[in-house]
C-alpha atoms as a PDB file:
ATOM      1  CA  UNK A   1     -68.859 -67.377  11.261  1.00  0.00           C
ATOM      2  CA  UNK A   2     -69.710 -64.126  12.491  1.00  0.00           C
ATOM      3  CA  UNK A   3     -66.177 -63.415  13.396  1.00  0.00           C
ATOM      4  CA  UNK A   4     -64.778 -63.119  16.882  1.00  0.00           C
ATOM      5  CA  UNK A   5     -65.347 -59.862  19.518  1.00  0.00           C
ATOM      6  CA  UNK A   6     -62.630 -58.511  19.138  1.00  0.00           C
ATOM      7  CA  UNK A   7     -60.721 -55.819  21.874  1.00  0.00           C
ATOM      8  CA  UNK A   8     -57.787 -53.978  20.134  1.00  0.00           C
ATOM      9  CA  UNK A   9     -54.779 -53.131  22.147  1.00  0.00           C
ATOM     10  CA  UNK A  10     -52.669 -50.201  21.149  1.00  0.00           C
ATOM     11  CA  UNK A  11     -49.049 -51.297  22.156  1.00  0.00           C
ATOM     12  CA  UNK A  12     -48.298 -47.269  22.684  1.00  0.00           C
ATOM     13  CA  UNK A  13     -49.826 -44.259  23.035  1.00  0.00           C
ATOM     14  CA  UNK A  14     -48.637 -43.237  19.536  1.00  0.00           C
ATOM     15  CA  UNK A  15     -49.991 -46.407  18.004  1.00  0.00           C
ATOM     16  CA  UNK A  16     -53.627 -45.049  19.198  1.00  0.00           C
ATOM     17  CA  UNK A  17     -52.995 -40.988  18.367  1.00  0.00           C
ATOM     18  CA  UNK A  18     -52.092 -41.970  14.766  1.00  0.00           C
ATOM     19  CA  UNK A  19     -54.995 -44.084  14.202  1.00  0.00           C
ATOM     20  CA  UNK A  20     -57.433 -41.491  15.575  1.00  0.00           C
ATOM     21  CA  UNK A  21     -55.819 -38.791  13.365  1.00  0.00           C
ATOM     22  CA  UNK A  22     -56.178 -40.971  10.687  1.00  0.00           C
ATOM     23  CA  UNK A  23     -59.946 -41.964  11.541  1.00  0.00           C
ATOM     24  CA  UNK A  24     -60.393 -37.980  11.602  1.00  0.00           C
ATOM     25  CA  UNK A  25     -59.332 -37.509   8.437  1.00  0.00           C
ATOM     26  CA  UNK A  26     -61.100 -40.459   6.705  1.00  0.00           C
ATOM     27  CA  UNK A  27     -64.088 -39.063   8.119  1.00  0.00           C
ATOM     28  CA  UNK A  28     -64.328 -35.639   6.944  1.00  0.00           C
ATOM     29  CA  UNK A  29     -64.200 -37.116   3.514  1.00  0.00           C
ATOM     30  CA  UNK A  30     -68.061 -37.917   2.436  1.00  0.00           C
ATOM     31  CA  UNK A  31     -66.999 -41.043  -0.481  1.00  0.00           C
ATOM     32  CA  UNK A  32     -64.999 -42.955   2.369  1.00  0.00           C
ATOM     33  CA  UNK A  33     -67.886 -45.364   4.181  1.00  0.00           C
ATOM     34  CA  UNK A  34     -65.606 -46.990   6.700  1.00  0.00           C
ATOM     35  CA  UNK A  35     -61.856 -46.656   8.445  1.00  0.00           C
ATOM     36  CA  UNK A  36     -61.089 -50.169   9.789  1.00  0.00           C
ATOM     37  CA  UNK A  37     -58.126 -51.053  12.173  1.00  0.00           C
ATOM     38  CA  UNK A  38     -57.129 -54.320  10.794  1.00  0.00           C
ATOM     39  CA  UNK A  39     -53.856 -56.613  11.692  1.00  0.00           C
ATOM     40  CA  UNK A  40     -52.317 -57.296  14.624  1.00  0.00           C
ATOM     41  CA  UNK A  41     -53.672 -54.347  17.008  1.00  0.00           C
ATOM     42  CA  UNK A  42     -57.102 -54.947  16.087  1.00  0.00           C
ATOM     43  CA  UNK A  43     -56.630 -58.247  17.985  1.00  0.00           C
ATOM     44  CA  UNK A  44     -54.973 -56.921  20.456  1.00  0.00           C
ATOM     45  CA  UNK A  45     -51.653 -58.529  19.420  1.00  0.00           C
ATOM     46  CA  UNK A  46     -49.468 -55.815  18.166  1.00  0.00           C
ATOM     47  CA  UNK A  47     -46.110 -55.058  19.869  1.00  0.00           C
ATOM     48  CA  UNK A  48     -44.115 -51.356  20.306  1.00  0.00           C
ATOM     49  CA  UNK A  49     -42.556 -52.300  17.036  1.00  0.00           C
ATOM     50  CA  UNK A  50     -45.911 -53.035  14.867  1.00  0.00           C
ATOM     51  CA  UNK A  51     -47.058 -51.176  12.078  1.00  0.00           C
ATOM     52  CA  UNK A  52     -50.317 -49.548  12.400  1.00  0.00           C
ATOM     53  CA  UNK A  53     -52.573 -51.747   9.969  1.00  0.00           C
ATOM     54  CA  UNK A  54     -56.164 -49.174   8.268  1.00  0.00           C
ATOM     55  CA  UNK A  55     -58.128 -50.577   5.521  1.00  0.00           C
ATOM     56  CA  UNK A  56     -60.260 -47.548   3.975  1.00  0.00           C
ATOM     57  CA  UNK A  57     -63.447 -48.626   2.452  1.00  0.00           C
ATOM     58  CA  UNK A  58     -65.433 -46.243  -0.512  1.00  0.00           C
ATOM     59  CA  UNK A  59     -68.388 -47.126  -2.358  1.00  0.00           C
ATOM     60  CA  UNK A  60     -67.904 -49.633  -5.092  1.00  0.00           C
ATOM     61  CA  UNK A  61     -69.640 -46.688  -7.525  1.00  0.00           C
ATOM     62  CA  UNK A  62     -66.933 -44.098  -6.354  1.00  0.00           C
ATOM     63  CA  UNK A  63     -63.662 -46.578  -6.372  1.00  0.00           C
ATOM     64  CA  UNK A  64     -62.688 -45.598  -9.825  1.00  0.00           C
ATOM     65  CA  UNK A  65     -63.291 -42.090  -9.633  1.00  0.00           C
ATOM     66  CA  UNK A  66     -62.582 -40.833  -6.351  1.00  0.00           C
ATOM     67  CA  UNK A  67     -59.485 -43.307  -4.994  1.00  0.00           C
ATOM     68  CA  UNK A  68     -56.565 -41.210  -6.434  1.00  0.00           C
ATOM     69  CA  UNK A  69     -57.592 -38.271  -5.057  1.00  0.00           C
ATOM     70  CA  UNK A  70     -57.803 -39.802  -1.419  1.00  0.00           C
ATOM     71  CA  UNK A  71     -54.833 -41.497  -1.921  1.00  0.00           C
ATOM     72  CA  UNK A  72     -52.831 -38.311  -2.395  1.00  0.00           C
ATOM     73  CA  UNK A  73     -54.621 -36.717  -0.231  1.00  0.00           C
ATOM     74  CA  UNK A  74     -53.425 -39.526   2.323  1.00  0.00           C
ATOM     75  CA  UNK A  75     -49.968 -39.365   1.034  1.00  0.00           C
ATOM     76  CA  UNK A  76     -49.771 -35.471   1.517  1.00  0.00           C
ATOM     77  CA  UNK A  77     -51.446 -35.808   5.209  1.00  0.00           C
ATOM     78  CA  UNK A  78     -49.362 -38.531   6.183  1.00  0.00           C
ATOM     79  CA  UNK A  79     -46.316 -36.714   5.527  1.00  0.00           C
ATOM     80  CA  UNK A  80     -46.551 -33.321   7.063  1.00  0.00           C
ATOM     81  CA  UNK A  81     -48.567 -34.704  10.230  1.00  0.00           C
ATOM     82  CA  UNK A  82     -46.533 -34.636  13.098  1.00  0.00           C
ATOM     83  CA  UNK A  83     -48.557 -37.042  15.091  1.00  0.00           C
ATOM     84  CA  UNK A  84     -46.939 -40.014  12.278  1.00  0.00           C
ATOM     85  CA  UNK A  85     -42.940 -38.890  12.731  1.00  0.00           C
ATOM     86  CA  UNK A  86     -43.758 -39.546  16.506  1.00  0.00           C
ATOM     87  CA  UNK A  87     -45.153 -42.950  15.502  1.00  0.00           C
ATOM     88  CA  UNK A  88     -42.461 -43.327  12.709  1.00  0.00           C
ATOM     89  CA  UNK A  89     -40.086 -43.069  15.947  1.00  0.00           C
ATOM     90  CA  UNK A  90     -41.107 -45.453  18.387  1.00  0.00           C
ATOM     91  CA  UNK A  91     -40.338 -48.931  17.030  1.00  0.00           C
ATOM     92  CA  UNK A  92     -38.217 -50.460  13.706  1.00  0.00           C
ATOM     93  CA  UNK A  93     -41.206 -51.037  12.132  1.00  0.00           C
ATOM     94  CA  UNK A  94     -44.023 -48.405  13.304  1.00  0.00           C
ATOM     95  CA  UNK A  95     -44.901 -46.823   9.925  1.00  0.00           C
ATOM     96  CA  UNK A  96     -48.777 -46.760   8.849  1.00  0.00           C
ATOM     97  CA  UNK A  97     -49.673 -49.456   6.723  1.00  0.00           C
ATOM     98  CA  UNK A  98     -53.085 -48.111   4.902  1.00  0.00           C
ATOM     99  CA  UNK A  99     -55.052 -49.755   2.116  1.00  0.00           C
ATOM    100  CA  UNK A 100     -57.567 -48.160   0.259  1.00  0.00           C
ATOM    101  CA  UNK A 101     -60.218 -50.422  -0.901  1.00  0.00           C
ATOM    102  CA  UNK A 102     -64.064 -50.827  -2.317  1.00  0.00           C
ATOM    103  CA  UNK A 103     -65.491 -54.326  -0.277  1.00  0.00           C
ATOM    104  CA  UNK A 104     -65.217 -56.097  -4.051  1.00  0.00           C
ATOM    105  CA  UNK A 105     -63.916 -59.392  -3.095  1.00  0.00           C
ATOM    106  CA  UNK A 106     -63.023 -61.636  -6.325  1.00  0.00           C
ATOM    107  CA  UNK A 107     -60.158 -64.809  -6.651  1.00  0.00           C
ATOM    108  CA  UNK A 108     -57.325 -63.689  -8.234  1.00  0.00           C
ATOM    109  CA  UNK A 109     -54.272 -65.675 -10.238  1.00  0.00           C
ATOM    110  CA  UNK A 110     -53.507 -69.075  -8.358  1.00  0.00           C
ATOM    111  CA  UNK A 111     -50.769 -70.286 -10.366  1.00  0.00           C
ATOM    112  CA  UNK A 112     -49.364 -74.116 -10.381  1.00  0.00           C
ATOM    113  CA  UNK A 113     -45.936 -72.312  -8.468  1.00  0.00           C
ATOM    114  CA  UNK A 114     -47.749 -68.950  -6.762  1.00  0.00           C
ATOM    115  CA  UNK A 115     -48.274 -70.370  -3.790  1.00  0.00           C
ATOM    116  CA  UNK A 116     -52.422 -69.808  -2.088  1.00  0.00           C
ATOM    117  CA  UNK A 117     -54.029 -67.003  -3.452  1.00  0.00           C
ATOM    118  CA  UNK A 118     -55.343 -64.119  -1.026  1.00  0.00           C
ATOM    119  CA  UNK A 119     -58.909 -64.371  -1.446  1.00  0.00           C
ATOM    120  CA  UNK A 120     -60.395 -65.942   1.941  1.00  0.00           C
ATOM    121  CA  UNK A 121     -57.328 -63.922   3.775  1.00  0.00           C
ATOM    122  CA  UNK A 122     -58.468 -60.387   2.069  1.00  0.00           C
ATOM    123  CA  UNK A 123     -62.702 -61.355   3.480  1.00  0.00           C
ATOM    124  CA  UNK A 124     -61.475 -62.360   7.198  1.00  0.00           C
ATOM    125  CA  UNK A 125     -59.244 -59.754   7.712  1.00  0.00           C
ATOM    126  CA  UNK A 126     -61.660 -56.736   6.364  1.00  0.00           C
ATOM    127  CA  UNK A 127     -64.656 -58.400   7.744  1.00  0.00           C
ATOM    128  CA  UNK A 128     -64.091 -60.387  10.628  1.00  0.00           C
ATOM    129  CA  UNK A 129     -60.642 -59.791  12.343  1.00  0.00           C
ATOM    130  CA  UNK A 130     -61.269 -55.739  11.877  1.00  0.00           C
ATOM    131  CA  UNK A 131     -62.581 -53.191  14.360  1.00  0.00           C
ATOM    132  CA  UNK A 132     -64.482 -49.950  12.987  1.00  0.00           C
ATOM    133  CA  UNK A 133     -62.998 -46.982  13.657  1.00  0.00           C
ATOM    134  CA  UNK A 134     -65.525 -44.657  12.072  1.00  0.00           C
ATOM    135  CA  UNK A 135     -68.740 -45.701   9.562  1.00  0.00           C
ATOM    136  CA  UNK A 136     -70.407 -43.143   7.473  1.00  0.00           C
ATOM    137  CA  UNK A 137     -73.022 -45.809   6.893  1.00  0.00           C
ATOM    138  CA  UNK A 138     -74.295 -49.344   6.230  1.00  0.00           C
ATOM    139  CA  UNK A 139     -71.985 -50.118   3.782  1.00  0.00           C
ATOM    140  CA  UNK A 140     -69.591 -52.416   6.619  1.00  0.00           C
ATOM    141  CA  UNK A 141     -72.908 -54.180   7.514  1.00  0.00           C
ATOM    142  CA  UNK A 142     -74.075 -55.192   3.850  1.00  0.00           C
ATOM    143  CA  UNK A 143     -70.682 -56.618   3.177  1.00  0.00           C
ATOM    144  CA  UNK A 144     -70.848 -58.981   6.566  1.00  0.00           C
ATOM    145  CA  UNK A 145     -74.327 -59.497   5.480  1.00  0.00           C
ATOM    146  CA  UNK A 146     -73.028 -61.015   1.978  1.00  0.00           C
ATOM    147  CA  UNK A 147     -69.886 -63.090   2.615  1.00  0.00           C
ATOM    148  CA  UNK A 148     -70.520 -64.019   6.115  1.00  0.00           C
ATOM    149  CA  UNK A 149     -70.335 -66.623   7.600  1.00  0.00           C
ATOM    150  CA  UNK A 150     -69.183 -67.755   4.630  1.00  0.00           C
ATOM    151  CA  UNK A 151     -69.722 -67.268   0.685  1.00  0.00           C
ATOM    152  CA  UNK A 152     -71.376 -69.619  -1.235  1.00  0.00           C
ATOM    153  CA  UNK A 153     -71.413 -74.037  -0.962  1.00  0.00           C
ATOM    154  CA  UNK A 154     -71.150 -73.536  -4.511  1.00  0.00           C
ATOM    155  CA  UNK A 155     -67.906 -71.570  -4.760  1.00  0.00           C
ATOM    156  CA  UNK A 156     -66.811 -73.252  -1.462  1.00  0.00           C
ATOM    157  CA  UNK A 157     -66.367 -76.439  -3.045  1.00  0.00           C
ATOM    158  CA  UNK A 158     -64.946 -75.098  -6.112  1.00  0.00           C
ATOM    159  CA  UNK A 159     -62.415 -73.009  -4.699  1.00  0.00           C
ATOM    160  CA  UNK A 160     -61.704 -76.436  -2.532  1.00  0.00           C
ATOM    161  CA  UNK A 161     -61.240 -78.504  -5.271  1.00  0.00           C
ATOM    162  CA  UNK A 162     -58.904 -76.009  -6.744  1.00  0.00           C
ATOM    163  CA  UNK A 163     -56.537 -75.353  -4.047  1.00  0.00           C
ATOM    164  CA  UNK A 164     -56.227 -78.693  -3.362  1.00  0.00           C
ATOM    165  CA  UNK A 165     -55.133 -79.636  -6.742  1.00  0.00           C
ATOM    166  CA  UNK A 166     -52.463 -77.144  -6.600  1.00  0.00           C
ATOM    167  CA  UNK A 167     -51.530 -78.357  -3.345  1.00  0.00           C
ATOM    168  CA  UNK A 168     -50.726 -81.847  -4.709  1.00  0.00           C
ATOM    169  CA  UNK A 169     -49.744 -80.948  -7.855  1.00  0.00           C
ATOM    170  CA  UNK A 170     -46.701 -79.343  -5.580  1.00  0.00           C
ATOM    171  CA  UNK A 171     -46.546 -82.825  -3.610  1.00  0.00           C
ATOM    172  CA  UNK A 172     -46.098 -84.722  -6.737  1.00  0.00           C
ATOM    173  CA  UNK A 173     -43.380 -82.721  -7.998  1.00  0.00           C
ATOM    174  CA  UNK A 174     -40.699 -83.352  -4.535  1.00  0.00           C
ATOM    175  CA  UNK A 175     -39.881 -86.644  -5.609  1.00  0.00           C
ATOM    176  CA  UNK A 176     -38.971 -85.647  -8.974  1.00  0.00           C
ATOM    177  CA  UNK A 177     -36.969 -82.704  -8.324  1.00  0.00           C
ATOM    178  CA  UNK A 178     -34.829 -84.871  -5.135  1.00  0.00           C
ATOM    179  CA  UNK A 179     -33.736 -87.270  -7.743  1.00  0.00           C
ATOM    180  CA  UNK A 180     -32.686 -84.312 -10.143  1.00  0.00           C
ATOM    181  CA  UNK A 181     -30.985 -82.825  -6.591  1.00  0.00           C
ATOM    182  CA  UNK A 182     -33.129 -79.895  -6.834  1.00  0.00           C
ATOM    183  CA  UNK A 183     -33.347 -79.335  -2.989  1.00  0.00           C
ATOM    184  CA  UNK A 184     -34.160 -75.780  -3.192  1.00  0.00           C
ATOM    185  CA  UNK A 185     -36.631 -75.978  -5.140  1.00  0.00           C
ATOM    186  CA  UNK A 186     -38.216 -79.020  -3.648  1.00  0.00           C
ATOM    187  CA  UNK A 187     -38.370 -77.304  -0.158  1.00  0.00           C
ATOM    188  CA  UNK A 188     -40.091 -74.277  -1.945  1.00  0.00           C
ATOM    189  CA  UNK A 189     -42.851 -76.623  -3.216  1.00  0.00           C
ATOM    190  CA  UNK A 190     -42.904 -78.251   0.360  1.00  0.00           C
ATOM    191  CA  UNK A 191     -43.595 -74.971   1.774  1.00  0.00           C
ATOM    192  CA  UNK A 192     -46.136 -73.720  -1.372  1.00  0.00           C
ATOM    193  CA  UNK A 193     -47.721 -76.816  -0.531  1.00  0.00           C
ATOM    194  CA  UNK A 194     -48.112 -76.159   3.414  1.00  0.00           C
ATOM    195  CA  UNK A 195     -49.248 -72.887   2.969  1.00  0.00           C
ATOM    196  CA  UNK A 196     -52.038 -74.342   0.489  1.00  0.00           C
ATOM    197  CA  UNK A 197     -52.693 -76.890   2.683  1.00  0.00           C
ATOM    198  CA  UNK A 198     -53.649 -74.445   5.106  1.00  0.00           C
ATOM    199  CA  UNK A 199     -55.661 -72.608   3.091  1.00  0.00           C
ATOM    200  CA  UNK A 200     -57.814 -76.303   1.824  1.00  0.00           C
ATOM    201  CA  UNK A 201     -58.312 -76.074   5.791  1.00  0.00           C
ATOM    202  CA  UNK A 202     -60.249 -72.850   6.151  1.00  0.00           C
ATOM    203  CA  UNK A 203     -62.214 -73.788   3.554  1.00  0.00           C
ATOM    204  CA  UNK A 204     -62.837 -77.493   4.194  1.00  0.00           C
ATOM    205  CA  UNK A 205     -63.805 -75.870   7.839  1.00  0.00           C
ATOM    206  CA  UNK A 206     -65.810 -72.377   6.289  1.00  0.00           C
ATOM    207  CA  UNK A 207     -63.495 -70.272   8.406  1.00  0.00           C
ATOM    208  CA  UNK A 208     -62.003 -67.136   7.119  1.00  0.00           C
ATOM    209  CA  UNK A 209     -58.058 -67.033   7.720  1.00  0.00           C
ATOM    210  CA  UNK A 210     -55.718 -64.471   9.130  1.00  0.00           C
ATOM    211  CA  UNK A 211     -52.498 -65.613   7.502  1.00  0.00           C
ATOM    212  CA  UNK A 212     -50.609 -68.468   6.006  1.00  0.00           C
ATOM    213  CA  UNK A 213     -47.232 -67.961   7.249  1.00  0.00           C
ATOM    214  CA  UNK A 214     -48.135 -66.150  10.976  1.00  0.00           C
ATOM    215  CA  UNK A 215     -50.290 -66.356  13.788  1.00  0.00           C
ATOM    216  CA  UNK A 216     -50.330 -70.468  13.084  1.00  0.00           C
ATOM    217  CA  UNK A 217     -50.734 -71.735  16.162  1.00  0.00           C
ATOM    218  CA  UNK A 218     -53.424 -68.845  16.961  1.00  0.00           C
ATOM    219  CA  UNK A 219     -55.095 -70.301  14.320  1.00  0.00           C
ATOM    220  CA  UNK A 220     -55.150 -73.681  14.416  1.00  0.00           C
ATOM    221  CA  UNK A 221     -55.567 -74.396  17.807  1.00  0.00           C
ATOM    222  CA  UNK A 222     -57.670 -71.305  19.013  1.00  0.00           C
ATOM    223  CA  UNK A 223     -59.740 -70.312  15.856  1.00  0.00           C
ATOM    224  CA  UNK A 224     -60.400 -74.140  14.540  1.00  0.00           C
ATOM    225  CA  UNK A 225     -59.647 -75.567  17.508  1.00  0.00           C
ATOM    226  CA  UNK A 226     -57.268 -78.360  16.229  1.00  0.00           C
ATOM    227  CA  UNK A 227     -54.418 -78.506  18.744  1.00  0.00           C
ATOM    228  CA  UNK A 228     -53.282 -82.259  17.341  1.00  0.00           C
ATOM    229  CA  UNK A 229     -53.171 -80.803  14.124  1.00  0.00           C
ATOM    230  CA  UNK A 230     -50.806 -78.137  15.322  1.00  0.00           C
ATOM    231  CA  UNK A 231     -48.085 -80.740  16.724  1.00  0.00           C
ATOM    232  CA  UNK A 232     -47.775 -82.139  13.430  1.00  0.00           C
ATOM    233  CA  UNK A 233     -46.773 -78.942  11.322  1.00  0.00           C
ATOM    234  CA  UNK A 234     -43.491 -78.047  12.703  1.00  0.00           C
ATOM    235  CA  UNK A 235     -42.692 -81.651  11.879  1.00  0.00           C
ATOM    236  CA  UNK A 236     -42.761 -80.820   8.578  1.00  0.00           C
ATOM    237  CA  UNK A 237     -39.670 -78.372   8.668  1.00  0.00           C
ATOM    238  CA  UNK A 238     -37.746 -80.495  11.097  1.00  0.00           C
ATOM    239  CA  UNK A 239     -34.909 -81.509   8.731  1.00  0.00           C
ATOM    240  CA  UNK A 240     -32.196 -82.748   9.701  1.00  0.00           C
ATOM    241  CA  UNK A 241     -30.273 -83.099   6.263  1.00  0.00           C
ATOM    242  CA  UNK A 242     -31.325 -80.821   3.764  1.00  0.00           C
ATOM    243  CA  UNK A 243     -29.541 -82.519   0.675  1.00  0.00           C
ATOM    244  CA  UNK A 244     -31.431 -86.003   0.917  1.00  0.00           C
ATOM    245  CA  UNK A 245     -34.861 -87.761   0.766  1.00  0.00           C
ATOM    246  CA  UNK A 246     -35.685 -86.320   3.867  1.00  0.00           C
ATOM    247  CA  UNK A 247     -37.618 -83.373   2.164  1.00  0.00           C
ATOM    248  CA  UNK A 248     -39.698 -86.309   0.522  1.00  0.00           C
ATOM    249  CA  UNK A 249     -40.401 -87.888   3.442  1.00  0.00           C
ATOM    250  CA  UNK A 250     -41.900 -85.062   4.692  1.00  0.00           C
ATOM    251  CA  UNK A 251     -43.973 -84.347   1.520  1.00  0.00           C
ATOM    252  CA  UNK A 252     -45.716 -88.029   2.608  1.00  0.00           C
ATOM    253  CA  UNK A 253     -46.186 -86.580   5.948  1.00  0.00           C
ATOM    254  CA  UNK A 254     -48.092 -83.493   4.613  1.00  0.00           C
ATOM    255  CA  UNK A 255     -50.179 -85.408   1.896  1.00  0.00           C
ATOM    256  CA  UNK A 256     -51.415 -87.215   4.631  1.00  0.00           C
ATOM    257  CA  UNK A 257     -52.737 -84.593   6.790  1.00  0.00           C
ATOM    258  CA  UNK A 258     -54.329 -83.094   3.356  1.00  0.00           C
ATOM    259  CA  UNK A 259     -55.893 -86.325   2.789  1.00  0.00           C
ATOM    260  CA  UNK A 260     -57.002 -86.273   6.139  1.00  0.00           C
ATOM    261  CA  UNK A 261     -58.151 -82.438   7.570  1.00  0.00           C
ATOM    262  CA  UNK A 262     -59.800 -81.872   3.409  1.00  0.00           C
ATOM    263  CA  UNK A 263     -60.420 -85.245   1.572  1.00  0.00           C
ATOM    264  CA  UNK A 264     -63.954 -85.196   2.722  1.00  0.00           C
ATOM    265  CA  UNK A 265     -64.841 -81.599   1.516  1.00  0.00           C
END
């Protein structure tokens, strides 16, 4: 997968001032290696009321040292720049959402009730649904270099294995809690389970996700190309009558398309 070419769209003319002011300022700092426009307006889908998504990127040998510093140096910018009040202004939602990171990708905590971790979601959206905005280096190109297409058949398979135990370990539990009338809670598995369904998916598939809980038809038709898969997951949500075995019933529904889209690995 070496990720799709992508054409951002700025959905206003402050949208594309901020993010140049911010490239600007990223780039007169020599530890930052790369400003990235990530999210929505990097694929061209933001709207006038999206927030402006950067990921910062500094040397994995500087991160300790060196990220507080830019980060209040950010802060401080970002406050007293007029060029962000005018963005703050447009839409309900057009603030700047910037991460500073170092490229380390590790799994974190994927608990039995967490829901999917954000590994594979944190790789495709800094590597391969991103657009440069400045490089001070090679730094972008060694990372793609190392986790793409994909990481390792080794860690593939047991980061597959993993999620989809959780996954059914949620399944199994929807029965039980509809005969304690535990409703609630047995839709919040259902939808733990969907979400980790999804993620099984990716990874059955060695595709790098953009989110669990957006862009889902994006995704599943257009990026894995799986448009019959995509008529069956609204199903799952179609309920009718919340306080009865219905939620079950559609627990059976989704352990079949696990079986079927990740069974074979």
């Amino acid at each position: 997968m070496a990720g799709p070419r992508l054409h951002p769209v700025y959905p206003t003319v402050e949208h594309q001032r901020a993010a140049d002011a911010i490239r600007d300022h990223f780039a007169a700092r020599t530890e930052v290696a790369t400003v990235l426009l990530v999210g929505s307006t990097a694929r061209g889908k933001a709207s006038r009321d999206s927030c402006l998504d950067i990921t910062v990127l500094i040397m994995p040998d500087d991160f300790a040292a060196r990220k507080q510093s830019l980060q209040n140096d950010w802060t401080t910018f970002y406050e007293h720049e007029e060029v962000f009040r005018r963005l703050l202004g447009v839409g309900a939602y057009t603030h700047v959402d910037l991460e500073i990171g170092d490229g380390e990708f590790a799994p974190r905590y994927h608990g039995w009730t967490s829901g999917p971790d954000e590994f594979e979601l944190e790789i495709g959206n800094t590597l391969v649904y991103s657009v440069p905005l400045w490089q001070g280096g090679d730094y972008l190109a060694r990372l793609q270099a190392q986790w793409l297409p994909y990481y390792s058949e080794s860690l593939r398979r047991e980061r597959l294995a993993m999620v989809r135990r959780f996954c059914l370990n949620n399944l199994d539990h929807i029965p039980l809690f509809i005969e304690r009338e535990l409703y609630f809670q047995s839709f919040n598995r259902l939808y733990d389970a969907y979400r980790e369904f999804l993620q099984a998916l990716f990874i059955t598939r060695r595709v790098y996700p953009i989110a669990y809980d957006k862009w889902i038809r994006e995704q599943i038709e257009g990026v894995l190309g799986l448009p019959e898969l995509y008529q069956e997951l609204p199903l799952l949500f179609e309920i009718q009558h919340f306080e009865s075995k219905e939620i079950a019933k559609k627990a059976t529904l989704l352990r079949r398309l696990v079986e079927d889209y990740t069974g074979g690995g």
